[in-house]
Protein backbone atom coordinates (compact mmCIF):
# COMPACT_ATOMS: atom_id res chain seq x y z
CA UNK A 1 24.21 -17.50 -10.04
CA UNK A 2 26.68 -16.86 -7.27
CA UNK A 3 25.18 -14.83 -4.12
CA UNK A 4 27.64 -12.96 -1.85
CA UNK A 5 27.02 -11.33 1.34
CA UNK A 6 28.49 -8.09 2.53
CA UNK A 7 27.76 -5.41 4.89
CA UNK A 8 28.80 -1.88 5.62
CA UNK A 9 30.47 0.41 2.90
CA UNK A 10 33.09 -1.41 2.57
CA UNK A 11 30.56 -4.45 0.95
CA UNK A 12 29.04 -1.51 -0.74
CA UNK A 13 32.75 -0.81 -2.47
CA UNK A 14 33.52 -4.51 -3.18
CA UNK A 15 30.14 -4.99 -4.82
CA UNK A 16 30.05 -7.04 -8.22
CA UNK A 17 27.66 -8.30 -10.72
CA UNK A 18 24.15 -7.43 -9.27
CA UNK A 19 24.18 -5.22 -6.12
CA UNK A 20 20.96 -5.41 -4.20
CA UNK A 21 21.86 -2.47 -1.04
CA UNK A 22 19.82 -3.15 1.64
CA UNK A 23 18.35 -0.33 3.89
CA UNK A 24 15.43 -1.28 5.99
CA UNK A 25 15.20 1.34 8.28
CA UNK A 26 14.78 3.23 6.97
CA UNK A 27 15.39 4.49 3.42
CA UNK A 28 14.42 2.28 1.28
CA UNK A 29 11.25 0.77 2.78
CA UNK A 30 10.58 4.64 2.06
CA UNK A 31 11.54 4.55 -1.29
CA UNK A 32 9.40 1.56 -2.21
CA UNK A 33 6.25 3.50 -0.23
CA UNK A 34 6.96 6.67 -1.86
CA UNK A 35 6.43 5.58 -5.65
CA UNK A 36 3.07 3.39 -4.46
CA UNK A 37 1.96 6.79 -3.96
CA UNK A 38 2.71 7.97 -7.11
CA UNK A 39 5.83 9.53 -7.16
CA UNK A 40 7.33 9.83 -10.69
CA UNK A 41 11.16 8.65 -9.26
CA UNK A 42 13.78 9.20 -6.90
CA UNK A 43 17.04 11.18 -7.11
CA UNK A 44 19.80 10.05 -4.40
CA UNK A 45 22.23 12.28 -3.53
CA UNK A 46 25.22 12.19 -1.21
CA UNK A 47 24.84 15.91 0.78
CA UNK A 48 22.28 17.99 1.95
CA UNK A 49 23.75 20.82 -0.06
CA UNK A 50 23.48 18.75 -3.33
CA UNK A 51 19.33 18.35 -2.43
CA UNK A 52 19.30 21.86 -1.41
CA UNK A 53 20.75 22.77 -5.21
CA UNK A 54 18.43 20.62 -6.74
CA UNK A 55 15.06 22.15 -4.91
CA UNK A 56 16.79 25.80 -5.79
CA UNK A 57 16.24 24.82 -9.55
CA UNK A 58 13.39 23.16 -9.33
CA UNK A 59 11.03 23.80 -6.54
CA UNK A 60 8.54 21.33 -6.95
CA UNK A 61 10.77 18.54 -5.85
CA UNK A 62 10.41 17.24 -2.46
CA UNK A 63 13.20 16.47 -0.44
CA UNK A 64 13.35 13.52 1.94
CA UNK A 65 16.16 12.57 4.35
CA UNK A 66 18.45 12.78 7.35
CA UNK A 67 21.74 13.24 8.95
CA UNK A 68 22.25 10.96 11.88
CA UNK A 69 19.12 10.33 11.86
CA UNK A 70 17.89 13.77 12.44
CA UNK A 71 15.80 15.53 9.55
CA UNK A 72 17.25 18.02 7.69
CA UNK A 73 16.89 21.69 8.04
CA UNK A 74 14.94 22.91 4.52
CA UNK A 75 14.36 19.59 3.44
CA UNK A 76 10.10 18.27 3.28
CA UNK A 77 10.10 14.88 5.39
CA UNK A 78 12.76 13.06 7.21
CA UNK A 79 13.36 9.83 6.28
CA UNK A 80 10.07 8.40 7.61
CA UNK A 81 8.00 6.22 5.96
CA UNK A 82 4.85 6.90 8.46
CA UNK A 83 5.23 10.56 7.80
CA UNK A 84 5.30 9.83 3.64
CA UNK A 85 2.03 7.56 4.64
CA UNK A 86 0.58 10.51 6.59
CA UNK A 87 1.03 12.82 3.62
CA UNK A 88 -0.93 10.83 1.68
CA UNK A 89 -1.28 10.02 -2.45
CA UNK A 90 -2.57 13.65 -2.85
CA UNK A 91 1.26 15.33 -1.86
CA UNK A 92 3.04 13.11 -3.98
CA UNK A 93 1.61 12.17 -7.38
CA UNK A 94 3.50 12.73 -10.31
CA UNK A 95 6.02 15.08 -8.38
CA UNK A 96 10.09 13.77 -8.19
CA UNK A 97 12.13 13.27 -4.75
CA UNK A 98 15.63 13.52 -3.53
CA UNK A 99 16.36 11.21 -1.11
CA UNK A 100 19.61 11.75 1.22
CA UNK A 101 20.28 9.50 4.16
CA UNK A 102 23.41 8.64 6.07
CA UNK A 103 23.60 4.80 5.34
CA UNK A 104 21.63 3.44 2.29
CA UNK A 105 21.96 5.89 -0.30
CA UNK A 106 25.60 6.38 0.51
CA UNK A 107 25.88 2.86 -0.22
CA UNK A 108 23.76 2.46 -3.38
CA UNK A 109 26.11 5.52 -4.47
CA UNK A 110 29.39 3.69 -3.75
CA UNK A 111 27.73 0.53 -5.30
CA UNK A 112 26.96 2.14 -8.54
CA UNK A 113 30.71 2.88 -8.88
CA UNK A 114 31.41 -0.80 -8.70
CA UNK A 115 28.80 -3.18 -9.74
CA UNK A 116 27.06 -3.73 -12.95
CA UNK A 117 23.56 -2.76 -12.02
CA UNK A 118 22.24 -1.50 -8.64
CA UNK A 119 19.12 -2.31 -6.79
CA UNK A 120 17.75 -1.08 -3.49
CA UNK A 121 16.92 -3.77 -0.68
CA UNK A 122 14.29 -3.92 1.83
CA UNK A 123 12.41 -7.02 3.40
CA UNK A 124 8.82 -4.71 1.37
CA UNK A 125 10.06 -5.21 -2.38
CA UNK A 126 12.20 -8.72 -1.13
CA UNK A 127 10.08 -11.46 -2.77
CA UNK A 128 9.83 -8.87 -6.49
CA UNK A 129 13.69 -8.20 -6.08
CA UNK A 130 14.53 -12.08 -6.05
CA UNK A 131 11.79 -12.77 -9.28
CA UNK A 132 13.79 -10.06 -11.11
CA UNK A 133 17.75 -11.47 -10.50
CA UNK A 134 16.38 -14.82 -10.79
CA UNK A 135 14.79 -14.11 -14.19
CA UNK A 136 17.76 -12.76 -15.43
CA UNK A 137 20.16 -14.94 -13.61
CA UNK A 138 24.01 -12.73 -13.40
CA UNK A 139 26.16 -14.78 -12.71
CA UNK A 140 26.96 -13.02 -9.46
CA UNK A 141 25.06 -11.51 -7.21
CA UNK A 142 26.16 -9.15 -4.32
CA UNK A 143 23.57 -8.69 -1.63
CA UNK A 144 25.20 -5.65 1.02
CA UNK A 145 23.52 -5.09 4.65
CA UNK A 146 24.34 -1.07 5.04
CA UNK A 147 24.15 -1.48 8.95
CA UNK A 148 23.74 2.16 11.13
CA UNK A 149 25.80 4.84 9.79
CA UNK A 150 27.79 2.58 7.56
CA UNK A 151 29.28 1.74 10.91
CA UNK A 152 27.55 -1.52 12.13
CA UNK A 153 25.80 -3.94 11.45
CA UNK A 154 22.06 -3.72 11.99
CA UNK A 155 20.30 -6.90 12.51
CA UNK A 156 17.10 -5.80 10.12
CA UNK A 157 19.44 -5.53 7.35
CA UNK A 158 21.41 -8.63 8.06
CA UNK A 159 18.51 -10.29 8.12
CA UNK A 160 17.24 -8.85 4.88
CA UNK A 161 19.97 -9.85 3.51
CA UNK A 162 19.20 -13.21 4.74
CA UNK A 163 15.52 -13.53 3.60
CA UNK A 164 17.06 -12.52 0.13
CA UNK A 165 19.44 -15.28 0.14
CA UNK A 166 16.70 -17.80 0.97
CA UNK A 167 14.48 -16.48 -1.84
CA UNK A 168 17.75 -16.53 -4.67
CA UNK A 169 19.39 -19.58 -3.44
CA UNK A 170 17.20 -21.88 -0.50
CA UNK A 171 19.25 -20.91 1.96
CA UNK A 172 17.97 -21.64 5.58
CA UNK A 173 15.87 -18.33 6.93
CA UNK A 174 13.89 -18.26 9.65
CA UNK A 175 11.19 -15.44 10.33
CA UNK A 176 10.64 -15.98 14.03
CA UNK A 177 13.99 -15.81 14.51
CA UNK A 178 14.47 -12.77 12.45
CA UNK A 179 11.63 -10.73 14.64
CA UNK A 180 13.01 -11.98 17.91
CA UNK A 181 16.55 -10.55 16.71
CA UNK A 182 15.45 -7.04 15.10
CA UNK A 183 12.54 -6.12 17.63
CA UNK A 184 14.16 -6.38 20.70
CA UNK A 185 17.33 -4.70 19.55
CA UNK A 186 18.01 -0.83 20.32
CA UNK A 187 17.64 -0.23 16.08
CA UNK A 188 13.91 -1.28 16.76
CA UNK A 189 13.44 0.20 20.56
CA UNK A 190 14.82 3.38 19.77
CA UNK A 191 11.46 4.33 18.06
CA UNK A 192 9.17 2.39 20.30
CA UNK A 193 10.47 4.55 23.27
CA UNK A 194 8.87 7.46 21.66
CA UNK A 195 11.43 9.74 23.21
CA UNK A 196 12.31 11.16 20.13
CA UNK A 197 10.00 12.70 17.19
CA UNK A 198 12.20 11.60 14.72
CA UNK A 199 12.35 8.09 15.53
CA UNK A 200 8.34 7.70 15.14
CA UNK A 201 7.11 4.07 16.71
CA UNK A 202 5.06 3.85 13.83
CA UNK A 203 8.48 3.16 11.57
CA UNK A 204 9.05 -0.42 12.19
CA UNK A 205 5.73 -1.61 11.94
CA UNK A 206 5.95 -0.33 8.07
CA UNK A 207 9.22 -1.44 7.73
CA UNK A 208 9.03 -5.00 8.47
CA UNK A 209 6.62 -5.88 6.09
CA UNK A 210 7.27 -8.71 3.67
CA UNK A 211 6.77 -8.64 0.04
CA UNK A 212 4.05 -5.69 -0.28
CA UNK A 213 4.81 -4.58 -3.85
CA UNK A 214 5.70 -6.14 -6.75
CA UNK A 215 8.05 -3.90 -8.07
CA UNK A 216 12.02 -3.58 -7.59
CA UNK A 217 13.96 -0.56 -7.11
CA UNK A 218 16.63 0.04 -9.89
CA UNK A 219 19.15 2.41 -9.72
CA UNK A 220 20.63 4.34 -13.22
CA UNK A 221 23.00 7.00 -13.86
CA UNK A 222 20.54 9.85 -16.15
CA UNK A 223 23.39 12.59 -17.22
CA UNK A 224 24.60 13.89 -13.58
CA UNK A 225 21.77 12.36 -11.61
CA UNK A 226 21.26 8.85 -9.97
CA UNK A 227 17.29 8.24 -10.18
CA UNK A 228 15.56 5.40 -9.21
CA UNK A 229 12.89 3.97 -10.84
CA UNK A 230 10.45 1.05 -10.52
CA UNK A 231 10.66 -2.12 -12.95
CA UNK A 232 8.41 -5.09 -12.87
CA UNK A 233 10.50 -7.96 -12.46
């Protein structure tokens, strides 16, 4: 099993065998939080206007997500795992989400195009993501850090990226090192300023948990929708 490391959507692009798209702040430490809670699966879409279209034809679906960071206008929840947390079990059983953010869904979509499964990264389903590939052992694996706004890197997702390489393959990782790198960085202070609502302070401390479920997040083309569902590895 060969691992590669790539970041930005350019690694998204260049993916091959297994893709594992990392996004850990913030949307897929939400994904992983928002089917714990009972939600049936995901749909990830590219625009807000393809969400939008979706809710119009079916309005029990509850739309998550962000443009620059900012939540979107019409949609339920920005792309916040604390606010999914604060909604609680009771909002989310059994219904269906879009999600639509700026960096990891628009690189799980441009993964799908080129690898021969997709999975979605985060340091919460880490540990259950590396049981699954090395179960079934591809004989490449491409593990892609989707930085801020697919423009660059962001040292949570590098260092995702990392943890996942030192689960698949031994290599060296260490998690003091890791904190000390992501924490004091403006990805993590920009929500521990509290200056901005969006950006709740609350995020990180979700975020950079280790190895919470034991579930991964894997991506499928169903007719004209990409859904993701969870699989045991």
């Amino acid at each position: 099993m060969r691992v590669l490391r790539s970041s930005l959507l350019e690694g998204a692009r260049s993916a091959r065998g297994s893709a594992v798209v990392v996004d850990v702040f913030r949307a897929f430490s939400c994904t992983p939080l928002l089917l714990s809670l009972g939600v049936r699966h995901s749909n990830l879409v590219a625009t807000p206007e393809e969400a939008l279209a979706l809710k119009a034809g079916d309005l029990k679906l509850i739309l998550i997500g962000e443009v620059g960071g900012v939540p979107i206008e019409g949609f339920d929840l920005g792309n916040s795992p604390s606010q999914i947390l604060r909604r609680g079990r009771e909002f989310f059983a059994g219904k269906a989400v879009v999600q639509r953010t700026s960096a990891g869904v628009q690189g799980a979509l441009a993964a799908l195009e080129a690898a021969d499964e997709v999975l979605l990264g985060s340091f919460m389903v880490a540990r259950a993501t590396a049981a699954y590939l090395q179960a079934r052992r591809p004989e490449m694996v491409s593990l892609v850090a989707m930085g801020v706004q697919l423009k660059e890197k962001a040292p949570e997702d590098e260092w995702c990226v990392a943890y996942l390489s030192h689960l698949l393959d031994g290599t060296a990782y260490d998690h003091n090192q890791a904190l000390r790198e992501i924490i004091f960085q403006e990805t993590t202070q920009k929500f521990l300023r509290r200056d901005q609502a969006h950006f709740p302070a609350e995020d990180p401390i979700l975020c950079l948990q280790r190895d919470i479920y034991d579930f991964v997040l894997k991506v499928t083309r169903e007719g004209e929708r990409v859904v993701v569902r969870r699989e045991k590895p």
